[in-house]
C-alpha atoms as a PDB file:
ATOM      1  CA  UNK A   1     174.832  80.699 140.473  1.00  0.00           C
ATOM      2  CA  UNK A   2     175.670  79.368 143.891  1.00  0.00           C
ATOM      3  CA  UNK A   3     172.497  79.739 146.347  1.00  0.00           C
ATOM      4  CA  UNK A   4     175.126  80.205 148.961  1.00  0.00           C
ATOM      5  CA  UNK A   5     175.954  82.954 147.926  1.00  0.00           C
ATOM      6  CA  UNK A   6     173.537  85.286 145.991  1.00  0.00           C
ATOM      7  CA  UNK A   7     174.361  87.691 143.427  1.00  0.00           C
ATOM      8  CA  UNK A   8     173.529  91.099 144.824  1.00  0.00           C
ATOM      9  CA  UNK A   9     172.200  93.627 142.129  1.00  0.00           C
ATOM     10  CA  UNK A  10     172.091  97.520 143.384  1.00  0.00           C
ATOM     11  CA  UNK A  11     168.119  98.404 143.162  1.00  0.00           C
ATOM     12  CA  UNK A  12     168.906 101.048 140.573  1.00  0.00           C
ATOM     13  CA  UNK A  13     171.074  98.703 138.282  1.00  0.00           C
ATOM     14  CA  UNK A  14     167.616  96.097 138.133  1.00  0.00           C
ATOM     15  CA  UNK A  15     165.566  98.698 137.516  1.00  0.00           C
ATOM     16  CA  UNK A  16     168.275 100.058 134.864  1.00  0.00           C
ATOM     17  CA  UNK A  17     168.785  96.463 132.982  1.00  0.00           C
ATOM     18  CA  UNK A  18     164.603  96.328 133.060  1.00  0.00           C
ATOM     19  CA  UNK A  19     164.514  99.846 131.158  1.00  0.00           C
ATOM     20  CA  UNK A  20     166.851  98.707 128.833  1.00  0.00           C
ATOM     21  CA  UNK A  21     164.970  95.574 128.123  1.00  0.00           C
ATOM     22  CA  UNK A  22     161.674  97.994 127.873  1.00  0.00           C
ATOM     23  CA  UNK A  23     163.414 100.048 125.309  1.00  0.00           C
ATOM     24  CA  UNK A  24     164.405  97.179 123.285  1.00  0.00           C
ATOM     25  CA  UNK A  25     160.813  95.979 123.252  1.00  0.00           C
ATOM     26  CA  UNK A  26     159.851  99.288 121.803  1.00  0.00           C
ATOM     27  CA  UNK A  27     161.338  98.542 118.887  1.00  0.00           C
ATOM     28  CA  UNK A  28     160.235  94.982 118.360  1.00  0.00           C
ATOM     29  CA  UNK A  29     156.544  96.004 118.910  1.00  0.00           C
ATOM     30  CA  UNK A  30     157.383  98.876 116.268  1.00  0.00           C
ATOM     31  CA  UNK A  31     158.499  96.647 113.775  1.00  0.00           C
ATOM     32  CA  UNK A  32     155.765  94.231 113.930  1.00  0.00           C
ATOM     33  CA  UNK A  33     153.236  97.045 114.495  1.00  0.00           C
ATOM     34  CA  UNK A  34     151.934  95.959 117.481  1.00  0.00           C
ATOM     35  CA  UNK A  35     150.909  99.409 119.167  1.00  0.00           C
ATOM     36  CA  UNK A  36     149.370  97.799 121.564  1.00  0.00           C
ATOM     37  CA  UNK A  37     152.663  95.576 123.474  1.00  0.00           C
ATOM     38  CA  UNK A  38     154.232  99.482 122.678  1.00  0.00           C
ATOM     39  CA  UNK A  39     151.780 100.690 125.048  1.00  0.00           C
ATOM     40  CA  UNK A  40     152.445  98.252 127.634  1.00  0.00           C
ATOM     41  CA  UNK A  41     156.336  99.757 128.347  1.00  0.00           C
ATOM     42  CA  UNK A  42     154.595 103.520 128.387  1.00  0.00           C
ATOM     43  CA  UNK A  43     153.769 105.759 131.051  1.00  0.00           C
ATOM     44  CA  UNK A  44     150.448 107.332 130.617  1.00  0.00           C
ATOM     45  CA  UNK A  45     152.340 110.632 130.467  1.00  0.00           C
ATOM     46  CA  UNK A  46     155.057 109.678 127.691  1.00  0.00           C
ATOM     47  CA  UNK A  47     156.326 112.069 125.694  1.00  0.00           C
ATOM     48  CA  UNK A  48     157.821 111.358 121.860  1.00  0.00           C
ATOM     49  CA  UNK A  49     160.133 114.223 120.406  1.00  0.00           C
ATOM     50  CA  UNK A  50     161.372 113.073 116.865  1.00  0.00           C
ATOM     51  CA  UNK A  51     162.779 115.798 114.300  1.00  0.00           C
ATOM     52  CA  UNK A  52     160.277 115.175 111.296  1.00  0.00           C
ATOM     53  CA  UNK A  53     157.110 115.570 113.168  1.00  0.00           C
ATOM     54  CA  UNK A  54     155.573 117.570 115.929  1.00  0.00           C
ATOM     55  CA  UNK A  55     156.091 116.845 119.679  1.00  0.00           C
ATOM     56  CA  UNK A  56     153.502 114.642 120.869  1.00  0.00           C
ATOM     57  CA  UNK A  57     152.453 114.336 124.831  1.00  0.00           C
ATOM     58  CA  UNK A  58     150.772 111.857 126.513  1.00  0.00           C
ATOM     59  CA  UNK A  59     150.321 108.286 125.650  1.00  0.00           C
ATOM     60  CA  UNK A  60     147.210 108.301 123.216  1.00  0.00           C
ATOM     61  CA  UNK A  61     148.845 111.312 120.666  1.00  0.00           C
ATOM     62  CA  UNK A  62     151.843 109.263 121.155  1.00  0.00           C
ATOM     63  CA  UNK A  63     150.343 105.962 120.059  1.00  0.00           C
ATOM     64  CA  UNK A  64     148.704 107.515 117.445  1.00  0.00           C
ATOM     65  CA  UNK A  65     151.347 109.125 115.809  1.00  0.00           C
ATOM     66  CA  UNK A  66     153.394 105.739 115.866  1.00  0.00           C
ATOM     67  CA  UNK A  67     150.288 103.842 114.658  1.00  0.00           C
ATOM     68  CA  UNK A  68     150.634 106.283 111.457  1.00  0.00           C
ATOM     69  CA  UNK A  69     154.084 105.376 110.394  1.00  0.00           C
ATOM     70  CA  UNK A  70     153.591 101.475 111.231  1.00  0.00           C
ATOM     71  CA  UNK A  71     154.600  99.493 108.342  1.00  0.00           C
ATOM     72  CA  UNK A  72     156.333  95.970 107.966  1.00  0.00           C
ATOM     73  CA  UNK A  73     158.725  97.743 105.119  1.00  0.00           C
ATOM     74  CA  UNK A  74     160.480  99.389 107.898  1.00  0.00           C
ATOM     75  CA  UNK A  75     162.326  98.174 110.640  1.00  0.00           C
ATOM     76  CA  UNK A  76     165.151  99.504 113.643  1.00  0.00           C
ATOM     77  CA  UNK A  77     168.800  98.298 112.977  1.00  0.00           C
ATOM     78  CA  UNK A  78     170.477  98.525 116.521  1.00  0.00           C
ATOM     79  CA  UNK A  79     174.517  99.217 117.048  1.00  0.00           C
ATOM     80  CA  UNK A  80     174.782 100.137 120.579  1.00  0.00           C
ATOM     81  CA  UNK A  81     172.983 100.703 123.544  1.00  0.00           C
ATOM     82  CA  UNK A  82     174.346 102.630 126.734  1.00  0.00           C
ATOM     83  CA  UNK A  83     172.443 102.863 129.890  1.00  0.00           C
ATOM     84  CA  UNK A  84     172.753 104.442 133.193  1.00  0.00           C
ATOM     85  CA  UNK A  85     169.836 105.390 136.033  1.00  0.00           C
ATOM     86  CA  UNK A  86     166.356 106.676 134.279  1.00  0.00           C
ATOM     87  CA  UNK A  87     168.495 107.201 130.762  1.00  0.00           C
ATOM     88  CA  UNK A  88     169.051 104.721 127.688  1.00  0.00           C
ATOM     89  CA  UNK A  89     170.338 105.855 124.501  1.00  0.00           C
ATOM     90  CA  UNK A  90     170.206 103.547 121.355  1.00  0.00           C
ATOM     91  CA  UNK A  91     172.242 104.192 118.414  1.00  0.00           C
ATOM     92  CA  UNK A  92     171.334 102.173 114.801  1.00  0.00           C
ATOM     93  CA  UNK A  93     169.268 102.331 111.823  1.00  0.00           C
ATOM     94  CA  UNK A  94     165.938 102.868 110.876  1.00  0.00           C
ATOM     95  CA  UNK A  95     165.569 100.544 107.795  1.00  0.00           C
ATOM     96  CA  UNK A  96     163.041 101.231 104.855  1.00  0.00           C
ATOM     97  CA  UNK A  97     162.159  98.887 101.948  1.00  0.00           C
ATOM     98  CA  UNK A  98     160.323 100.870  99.003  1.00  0.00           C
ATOM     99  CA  UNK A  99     159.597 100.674  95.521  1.00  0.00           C
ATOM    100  CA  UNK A 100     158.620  98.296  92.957  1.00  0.00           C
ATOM    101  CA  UNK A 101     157.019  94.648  93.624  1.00  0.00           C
ATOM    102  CA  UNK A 102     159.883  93.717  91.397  1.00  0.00           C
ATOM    103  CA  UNK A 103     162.589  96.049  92.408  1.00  0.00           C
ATOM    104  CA  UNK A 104     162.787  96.647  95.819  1.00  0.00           C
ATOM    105  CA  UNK A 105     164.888  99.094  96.844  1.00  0.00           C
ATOM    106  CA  UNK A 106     165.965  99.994 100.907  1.00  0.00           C
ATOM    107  CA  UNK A 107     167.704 102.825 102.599  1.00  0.00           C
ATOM    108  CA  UNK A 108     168.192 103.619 105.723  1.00  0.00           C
ATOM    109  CA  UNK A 109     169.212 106.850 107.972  1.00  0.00           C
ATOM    110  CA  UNK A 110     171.309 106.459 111.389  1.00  0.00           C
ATOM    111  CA  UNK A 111     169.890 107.986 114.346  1.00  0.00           C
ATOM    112  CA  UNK A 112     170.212 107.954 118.411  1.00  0.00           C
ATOM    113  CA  UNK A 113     167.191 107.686 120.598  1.00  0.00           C
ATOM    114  CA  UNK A 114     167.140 109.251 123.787  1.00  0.00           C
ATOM    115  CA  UNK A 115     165.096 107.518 126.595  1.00  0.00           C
ATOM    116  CA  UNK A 116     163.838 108.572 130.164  1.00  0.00           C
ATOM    117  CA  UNK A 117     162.196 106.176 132.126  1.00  0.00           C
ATOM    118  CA  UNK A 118     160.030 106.555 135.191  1.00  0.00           C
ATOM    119  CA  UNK A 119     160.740 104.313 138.770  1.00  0.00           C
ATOM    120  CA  UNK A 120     159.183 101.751 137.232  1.00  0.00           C
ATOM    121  CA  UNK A 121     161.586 101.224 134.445  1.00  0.00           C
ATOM    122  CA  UNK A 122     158.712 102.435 131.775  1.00  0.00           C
ATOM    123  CA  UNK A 123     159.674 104.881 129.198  1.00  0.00           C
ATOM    124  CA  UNK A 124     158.815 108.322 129.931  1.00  0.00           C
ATOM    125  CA  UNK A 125     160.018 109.851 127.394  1.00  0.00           C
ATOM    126  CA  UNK A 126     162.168 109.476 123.836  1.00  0.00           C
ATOM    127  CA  UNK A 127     163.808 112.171 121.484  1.00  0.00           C
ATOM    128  CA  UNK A 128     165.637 111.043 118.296  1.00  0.00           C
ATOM    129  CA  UNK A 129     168.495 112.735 116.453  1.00  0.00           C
ATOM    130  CA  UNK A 130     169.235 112.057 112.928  1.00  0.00           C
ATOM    131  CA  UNK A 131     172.423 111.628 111.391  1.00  0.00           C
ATOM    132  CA  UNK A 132     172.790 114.436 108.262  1.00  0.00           C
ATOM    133  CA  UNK A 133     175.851 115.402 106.568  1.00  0.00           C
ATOM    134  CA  UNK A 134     176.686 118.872 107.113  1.00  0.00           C
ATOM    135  CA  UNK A 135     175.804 121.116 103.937  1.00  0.00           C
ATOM    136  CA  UNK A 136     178.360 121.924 101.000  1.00  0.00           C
ATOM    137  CA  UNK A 137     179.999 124.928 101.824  1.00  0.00           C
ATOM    138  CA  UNK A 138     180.656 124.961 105.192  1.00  0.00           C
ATOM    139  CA  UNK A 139     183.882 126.289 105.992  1.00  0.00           C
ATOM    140  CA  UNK A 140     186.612 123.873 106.990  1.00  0.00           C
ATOM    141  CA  UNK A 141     187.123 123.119 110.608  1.00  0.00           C
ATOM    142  CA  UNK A 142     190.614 124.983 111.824  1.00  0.00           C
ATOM    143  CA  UNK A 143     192.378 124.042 115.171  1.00  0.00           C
ATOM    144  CA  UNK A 144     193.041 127.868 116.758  1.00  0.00           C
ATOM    145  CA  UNK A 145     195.085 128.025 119.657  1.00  0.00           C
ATOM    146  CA  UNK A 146     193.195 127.668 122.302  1.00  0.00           C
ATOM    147  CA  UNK A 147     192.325 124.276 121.231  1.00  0.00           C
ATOM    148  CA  UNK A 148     195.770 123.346 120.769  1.00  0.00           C
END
């Protein structure tokens, strides 16, 4: 970079590119199980919205809740990442290993995360949405009209 010249950043694109390096902590310090460095990228007020469990508020029922599903057999696959302002949404994997000691077997479901983050590039806030395949029977999907 020349010092001549300085790269200018917009405040609210640091602060975005420091959220999105926040977010992608979150996972690391899930996969290793290290609540604790989770903690560190949290608002006190955080808020954790997932489909298979209850809402949980604030950062303690938060950390708890994580601390419960900790486990070095499972681990986030990441595909994409868009970011813009107090928003980051991850798309990927969540990765499990399970069975046998001599037949381990994995599987893994796709899902998008959904994160706020506070002025201080912490996350506020993140709701996940699974990937499911709709149910057998649903009626196929027919162009009317209007959507012509």
């Amino acid at each position: 970079m020349d010092s001549d010249n300085p790269r200018m950043y917009p405040a609210g694109s640091l602060i975005t590119a420091a959220g999105v390096k926040h977010v992608l902590l979150t996972y690391h310090y899930l996969d290793i199980g290290d609540i604790d460095g989770y903690a560190s990228l949290t608002e006190q007020d955080v808020t954790l919205d997932h489909p298979d469990a209850p809402p949980r508020r604030g950062r303690d029922a938060v950390l708890s809740a994580l601390a419960g599903q900790a486990t070095l057999l499972r681990r986030h696959e990441l595909d994409t990442v868009i970011a813009d302002e107090e928003r980051v949404v991850v798309l990927g994997r969540v990765a499990r290993q399970a069975g046998e000691a001599g037949q381990p077997v994995s599987h893994s479901v796709e899902f998008a995360d959904v994160f706020s983050l506070s002025g201080q590039s912490l996350v506020r806030g993140c709701r996940r949405y699974y990937y499911t395949r709709p149910p057998d029977g649903l009626p196929p999907h027919r162009e009317t009209s209007a959507s012509k």
